[in-house]
N, C-alpha and C. Protein backbone atom coordinates (compact mmCIF):
# COMPACT_ATOMS: atom_id res chain seq x y z
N UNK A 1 21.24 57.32 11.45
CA UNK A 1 20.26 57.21 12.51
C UNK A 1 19.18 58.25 12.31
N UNK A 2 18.04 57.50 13.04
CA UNK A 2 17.12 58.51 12.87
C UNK A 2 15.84 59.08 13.75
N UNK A 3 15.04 59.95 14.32
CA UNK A 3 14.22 59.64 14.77
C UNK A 3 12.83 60.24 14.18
N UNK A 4 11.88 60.53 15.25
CA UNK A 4 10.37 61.21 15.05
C UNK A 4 10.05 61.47 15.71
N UNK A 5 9.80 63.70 15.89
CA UNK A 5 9.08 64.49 16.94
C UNK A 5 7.69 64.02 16.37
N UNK A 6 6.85 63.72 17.09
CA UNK A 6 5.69 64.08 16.69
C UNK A 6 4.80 65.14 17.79
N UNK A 7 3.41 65.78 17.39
CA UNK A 7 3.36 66.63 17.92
C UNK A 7 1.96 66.06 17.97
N UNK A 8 1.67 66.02 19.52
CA UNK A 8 -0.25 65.73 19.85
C UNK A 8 -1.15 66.20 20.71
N UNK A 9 -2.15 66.00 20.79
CA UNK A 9 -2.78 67.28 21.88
C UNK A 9 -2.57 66.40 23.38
N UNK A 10 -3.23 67.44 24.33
CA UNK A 10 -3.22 67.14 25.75
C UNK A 10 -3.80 65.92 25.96
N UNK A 11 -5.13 64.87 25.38
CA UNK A 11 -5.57 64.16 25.13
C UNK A 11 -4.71 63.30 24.72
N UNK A 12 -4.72 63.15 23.52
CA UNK A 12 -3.77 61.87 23.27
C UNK A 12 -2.49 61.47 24.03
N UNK A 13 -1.79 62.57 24.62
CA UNK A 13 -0.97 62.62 25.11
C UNK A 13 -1.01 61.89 26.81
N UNK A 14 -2.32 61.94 27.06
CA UNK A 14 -3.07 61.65 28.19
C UNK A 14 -3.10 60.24 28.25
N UNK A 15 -3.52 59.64 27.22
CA UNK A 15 -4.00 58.07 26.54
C UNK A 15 -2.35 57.34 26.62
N UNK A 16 -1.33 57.87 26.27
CA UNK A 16 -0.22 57.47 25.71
C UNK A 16 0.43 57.53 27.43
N UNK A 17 0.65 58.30 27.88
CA UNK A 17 1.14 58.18 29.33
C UNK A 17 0.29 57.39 30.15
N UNK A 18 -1.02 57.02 30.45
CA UNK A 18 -2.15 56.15 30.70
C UNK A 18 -1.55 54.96 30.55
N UNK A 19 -1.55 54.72 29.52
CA UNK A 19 -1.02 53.07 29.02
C UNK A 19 0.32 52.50 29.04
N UNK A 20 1.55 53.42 28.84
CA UNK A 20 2.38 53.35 29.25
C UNK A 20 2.93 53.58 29.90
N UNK A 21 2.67 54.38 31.45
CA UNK A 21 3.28 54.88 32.44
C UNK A 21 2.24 54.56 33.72
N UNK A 22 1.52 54.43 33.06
CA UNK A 22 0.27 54.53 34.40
C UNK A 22 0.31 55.80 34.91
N UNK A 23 0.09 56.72 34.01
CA UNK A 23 -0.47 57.99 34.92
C UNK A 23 -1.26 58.51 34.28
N UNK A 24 -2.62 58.55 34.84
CA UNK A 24 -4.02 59.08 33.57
C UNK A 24 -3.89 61.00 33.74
N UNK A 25 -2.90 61.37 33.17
CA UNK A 25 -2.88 62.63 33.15
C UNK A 25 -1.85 63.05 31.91
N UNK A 26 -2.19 64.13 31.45
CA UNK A 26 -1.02 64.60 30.35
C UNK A 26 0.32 64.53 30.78
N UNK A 27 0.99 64.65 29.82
CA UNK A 27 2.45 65.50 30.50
C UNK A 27 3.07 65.99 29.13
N UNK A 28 4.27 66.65 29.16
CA UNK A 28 5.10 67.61 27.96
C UNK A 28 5.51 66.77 27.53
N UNK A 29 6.17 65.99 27.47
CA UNK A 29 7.06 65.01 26.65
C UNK A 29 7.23 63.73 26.50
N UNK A 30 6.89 62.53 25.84
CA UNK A 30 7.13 61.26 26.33
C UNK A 30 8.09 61.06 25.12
N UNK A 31 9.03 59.76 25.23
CA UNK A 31 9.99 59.17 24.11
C UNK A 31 9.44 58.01 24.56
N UNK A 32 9.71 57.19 23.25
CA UNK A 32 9.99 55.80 22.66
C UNK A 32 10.92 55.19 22.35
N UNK A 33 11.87 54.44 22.76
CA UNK A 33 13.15 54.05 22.10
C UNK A 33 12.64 53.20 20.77
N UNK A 34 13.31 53.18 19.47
CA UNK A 34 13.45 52.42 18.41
C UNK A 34 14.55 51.24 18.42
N UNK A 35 14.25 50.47 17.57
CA UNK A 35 15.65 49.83 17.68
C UNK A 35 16.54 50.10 15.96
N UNK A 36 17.51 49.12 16.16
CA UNK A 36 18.55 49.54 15.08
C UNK A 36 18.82 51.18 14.85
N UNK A 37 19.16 51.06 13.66
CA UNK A 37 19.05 52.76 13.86
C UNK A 37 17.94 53.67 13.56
N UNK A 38 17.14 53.30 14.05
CA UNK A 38 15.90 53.87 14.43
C UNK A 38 16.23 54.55 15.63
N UNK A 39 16.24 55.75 16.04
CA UNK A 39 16.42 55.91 17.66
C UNK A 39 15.73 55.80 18.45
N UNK A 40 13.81 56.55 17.92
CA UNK A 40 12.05 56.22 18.01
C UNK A 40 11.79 57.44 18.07
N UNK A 41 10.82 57.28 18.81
CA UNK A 41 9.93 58.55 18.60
C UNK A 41 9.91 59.21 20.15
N UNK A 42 9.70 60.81 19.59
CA UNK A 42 9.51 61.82 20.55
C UNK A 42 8.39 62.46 20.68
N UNK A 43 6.91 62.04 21.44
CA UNK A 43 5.56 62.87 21.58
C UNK A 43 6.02 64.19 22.62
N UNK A 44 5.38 64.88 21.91
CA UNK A 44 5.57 65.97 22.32
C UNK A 44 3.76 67.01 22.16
N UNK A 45 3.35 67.09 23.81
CA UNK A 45 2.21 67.99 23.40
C UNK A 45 2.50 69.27 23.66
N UNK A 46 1.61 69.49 22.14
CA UNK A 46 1.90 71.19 21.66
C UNK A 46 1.25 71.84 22.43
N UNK A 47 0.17 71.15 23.48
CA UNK A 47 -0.80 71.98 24.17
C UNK A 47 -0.45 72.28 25.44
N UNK A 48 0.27 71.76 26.01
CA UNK A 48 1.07 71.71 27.09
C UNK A 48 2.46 72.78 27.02
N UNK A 49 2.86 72.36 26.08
CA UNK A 49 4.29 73.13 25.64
C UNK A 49 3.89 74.75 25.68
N UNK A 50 3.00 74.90 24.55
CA UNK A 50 2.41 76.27 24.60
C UNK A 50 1.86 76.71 26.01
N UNK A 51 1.31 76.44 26.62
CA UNK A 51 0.93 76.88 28.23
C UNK A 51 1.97 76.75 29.00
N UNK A 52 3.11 75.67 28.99
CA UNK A 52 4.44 76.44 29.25
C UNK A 52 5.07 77.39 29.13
N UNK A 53 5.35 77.75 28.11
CA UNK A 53 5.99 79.23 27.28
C UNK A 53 4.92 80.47 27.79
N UNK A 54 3.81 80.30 27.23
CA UNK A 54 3.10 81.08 28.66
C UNK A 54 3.13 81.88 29.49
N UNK A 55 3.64 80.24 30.53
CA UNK A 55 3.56 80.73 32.02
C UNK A 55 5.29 80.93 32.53
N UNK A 56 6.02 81.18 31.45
CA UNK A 56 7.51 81.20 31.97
C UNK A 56 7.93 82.61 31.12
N UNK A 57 8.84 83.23 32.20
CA UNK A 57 9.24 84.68 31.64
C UNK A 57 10.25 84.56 30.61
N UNK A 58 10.93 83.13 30.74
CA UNK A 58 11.91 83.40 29.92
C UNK A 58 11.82 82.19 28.69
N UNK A 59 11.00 81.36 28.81
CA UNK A 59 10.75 80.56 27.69
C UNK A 59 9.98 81.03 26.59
N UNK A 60 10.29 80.84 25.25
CA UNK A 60 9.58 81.18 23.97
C UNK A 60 8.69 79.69 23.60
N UNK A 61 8.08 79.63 23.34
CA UNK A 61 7.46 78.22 22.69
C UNK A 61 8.16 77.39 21.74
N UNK A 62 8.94 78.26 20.84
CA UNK A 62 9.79 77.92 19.98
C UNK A 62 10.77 77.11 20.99
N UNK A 63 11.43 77.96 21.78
CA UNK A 63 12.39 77.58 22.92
C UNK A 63 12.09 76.23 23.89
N UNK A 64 10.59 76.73 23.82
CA UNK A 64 10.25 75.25 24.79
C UNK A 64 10.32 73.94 24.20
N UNK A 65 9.96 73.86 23.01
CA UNK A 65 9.61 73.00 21.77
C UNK A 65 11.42 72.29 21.56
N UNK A 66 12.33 73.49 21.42
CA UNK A 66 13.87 72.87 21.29
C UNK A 66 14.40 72.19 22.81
N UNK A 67 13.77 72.62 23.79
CA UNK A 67 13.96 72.03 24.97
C UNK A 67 13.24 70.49 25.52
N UNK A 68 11.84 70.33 25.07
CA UNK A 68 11.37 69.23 25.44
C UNK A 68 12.04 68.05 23.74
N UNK A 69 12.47 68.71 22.64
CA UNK A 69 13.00 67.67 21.68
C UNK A 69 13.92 67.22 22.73
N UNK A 70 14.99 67.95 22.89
CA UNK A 70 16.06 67.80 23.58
C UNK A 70 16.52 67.00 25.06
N UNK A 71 15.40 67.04 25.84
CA UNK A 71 14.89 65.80 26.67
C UNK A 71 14.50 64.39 26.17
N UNK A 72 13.96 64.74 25.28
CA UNK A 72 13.17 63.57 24.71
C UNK A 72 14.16 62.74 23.99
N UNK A 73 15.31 63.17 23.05
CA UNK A 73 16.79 62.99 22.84
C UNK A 73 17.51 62.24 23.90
N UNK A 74 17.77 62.78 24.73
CA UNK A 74 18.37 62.12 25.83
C UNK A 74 17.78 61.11 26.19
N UNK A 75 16.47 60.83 27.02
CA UNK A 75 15.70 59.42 26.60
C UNK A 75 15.81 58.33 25.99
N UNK A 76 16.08 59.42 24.35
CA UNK A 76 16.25 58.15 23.77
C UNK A 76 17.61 57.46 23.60
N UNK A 77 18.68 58.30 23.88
CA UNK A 77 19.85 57.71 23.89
C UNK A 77 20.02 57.02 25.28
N UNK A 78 19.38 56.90 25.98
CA UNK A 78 19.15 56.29 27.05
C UNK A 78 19.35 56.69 28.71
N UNK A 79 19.25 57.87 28.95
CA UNK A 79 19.53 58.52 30.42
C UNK A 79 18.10 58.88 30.71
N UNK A 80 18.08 58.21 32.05
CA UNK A 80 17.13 58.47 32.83
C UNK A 80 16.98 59.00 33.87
N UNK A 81 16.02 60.54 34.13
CA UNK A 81 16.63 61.61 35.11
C UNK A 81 15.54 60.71 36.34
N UNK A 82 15.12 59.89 36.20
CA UNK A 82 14.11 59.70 37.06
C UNK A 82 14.78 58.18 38.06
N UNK A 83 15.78 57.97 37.76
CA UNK A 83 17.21 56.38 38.15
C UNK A 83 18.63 56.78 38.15
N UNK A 84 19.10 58.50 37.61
CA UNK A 84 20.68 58.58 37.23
C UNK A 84 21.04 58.91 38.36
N UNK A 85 20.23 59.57 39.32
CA UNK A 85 20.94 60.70 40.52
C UNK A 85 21.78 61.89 39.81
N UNK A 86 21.00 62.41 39.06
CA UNK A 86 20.89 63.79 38.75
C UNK A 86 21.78 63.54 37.57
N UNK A 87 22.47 62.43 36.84
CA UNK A 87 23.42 62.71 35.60
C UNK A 87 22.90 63.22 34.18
N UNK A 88 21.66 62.93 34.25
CA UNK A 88 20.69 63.36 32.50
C UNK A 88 20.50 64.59 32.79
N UNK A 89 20.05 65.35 34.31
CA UNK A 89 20.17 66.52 34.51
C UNK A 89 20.82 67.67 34.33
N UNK A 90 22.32 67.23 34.82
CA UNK A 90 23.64 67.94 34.36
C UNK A 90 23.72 68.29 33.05
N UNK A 91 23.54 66.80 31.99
CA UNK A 91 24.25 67.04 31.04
C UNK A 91 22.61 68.15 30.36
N UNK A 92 21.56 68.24 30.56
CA UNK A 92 20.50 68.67 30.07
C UNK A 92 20.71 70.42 30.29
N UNK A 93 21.06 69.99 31.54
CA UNK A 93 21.16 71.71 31.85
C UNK A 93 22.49 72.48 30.99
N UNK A 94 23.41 71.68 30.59
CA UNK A 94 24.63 72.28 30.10
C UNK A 94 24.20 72.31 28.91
N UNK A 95 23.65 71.43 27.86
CA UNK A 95 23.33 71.60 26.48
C UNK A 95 21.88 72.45 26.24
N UNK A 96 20.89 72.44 27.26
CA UNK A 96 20.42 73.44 27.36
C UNK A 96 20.75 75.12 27.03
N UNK A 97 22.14 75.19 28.02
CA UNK A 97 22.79 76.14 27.34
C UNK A 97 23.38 76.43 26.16
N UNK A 98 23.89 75.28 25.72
CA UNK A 98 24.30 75.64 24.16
C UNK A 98 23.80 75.81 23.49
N UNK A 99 22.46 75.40 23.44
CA UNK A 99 21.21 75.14 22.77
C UNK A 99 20.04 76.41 22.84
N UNK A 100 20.90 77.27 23.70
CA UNK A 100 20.01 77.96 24.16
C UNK A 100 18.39 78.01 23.94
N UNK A 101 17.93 76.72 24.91
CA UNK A 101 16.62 76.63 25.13
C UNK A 101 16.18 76.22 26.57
């Protein structure tokens, strides 16, 4: 199996949530599911991410970067924190920790 971080600015990132979400605004992370073993793809803006790390005492960019893959992961294996009642949450926050990110 396999997938793809890719990395894009606040803009494109803007365009891509626009069209597929209906929300004309950036955000940190979107996934794509693939099929077969493809898993898809993980956008991830670097411009966003970095002004995260930032504005958080305890996030590194590096850190933020292993944290929004790691959402974006879950996505694609299919949990949705936005329909589970908090289950993608749990498990995010616990591998978070292992992951320490």
């Amino acid at each position: 199996m396999s997938l793809s971080v890719v990395f894009i600015t606040d803009q494109a990132m803007r365009i891509y949530n626009s069209k597929y979400r209906g929300f004309d605004k950036s955000t940190d992370v979107l996934s794509f599911r693939g099929e077969g073993d493809y898993l898809g793809d993980i956008l991830i803006s670097a411009e966003t991410a970095f002004q995260q790390s930032r504005r958080s005492p305890t996030l590194t960019f590096d850190s933020n970067i292993r944290r929004l893959v790691l959402h974006g992961f879950l996505h694609l294996a299919g949990y949705d924190h936005e329909a589970d009642n908090g289950e993608m949450r749990v498990l995010e926050r616990r591998l978070r920790r292992q992951f320490q990110c």
